[in-house]
Protein backbone atom coordinates (compact mmCIF):
# COMPACT_ATOMS: atom_id res chain seq x y z
CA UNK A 1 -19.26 3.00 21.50
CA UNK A 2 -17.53 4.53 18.90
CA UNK A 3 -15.94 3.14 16.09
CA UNK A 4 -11.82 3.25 16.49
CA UNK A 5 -9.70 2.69 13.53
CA UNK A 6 -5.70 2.14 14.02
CA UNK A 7 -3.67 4.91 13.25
CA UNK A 8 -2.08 3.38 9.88
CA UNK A 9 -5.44 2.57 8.64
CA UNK A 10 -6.92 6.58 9.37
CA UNK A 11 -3.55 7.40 7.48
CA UNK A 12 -3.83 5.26 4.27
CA UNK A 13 -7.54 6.09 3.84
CA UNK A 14 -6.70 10.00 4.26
CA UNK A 15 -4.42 9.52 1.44
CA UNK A 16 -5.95 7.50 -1.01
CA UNK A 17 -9.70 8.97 -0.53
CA UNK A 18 -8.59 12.48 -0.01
CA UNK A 19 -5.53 13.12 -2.08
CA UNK A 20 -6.68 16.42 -2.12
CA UNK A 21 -6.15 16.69 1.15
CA UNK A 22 -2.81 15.79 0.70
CA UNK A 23 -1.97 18.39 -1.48
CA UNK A 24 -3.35 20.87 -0.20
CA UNK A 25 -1.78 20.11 3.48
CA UNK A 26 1.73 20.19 1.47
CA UNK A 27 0.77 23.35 -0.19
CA UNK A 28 -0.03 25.34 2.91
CA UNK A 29 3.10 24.30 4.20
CA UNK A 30 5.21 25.39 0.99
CA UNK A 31 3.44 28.67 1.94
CA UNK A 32 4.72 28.83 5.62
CA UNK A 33 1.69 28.31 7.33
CA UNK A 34 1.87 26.90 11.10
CA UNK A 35 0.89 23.21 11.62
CA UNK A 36 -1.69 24.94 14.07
CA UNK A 37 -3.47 27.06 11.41
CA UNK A 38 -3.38 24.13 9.17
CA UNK A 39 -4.71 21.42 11.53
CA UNK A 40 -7.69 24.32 12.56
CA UNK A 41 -7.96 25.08 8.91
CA UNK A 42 -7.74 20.87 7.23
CA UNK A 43 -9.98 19.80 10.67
CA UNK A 44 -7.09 17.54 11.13
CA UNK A 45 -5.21 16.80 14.93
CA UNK A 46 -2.37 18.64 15.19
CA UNK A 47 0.05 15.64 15.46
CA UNK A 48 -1.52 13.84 12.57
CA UNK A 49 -0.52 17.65 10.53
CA UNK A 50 3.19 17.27 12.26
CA UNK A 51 3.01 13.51 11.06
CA UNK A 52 2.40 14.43 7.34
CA UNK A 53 5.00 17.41 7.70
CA UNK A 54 7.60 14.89 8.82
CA UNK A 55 7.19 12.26 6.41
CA UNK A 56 8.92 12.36 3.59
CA UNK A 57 6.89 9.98 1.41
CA UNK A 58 3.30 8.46 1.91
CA UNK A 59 5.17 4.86 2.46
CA UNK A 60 7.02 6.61 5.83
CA UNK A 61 3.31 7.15 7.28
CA UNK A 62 1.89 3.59 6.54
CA UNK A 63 4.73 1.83 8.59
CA UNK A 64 4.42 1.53 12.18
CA UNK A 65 6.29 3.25 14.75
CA UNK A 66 7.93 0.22 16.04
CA UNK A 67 8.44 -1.72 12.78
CA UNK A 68 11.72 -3.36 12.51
CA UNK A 69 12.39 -3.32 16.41
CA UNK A 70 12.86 -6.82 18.09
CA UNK A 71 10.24 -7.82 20.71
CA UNK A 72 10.81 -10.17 23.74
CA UNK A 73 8.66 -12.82 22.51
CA UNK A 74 10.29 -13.30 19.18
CA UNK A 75 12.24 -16.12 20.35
CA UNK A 76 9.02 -17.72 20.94
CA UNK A 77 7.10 -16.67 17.58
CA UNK A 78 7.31 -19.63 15.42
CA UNK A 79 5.91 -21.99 18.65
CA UNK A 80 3.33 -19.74 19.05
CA UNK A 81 2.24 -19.88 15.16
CA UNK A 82 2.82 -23.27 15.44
CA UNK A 83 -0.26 -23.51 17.96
């Protein structure tokens, strides 16, 4: 079975271990290149290229999609870190 690691986790390690990476990702883009070419050329998903094209800092790709929205059960958080 293999390994899965959450989204934000994949992110953070990509750009602490490979800031390289990074950089060079923002550098093709300065150039015009297509998210396509650059995900075929990094070995990088497409939507994880689009993600770091978006985001205008490396904090915006470490929060979670849904952080800050309310949830149904948060009327019933603090019983259920009570138990």
């Amino acid at each position: 079975m293999p390994l899965l690691v959450p989204r934000s986790l994949f992110q953070a390690i990509l750009l602490d271990a490979c800031p390289e990476t990074s950089r060079h990702l923002n550098a093709l883009l300065d150039q015009g290149v297509g998210l396509r070419a650059i995900a075929r050329q990094l070995e990088l998903a497409r939507n994880t290229v689009r993600r770091f094209a978006n985001a205008a800092s490396a904090d915006e790709l470490l929060v979670g999609r849904w952080a800050g929205r309310a949830s149904i059960l948060d009327p019933y958080k603090p019983y259920l870190h009570q138990r």
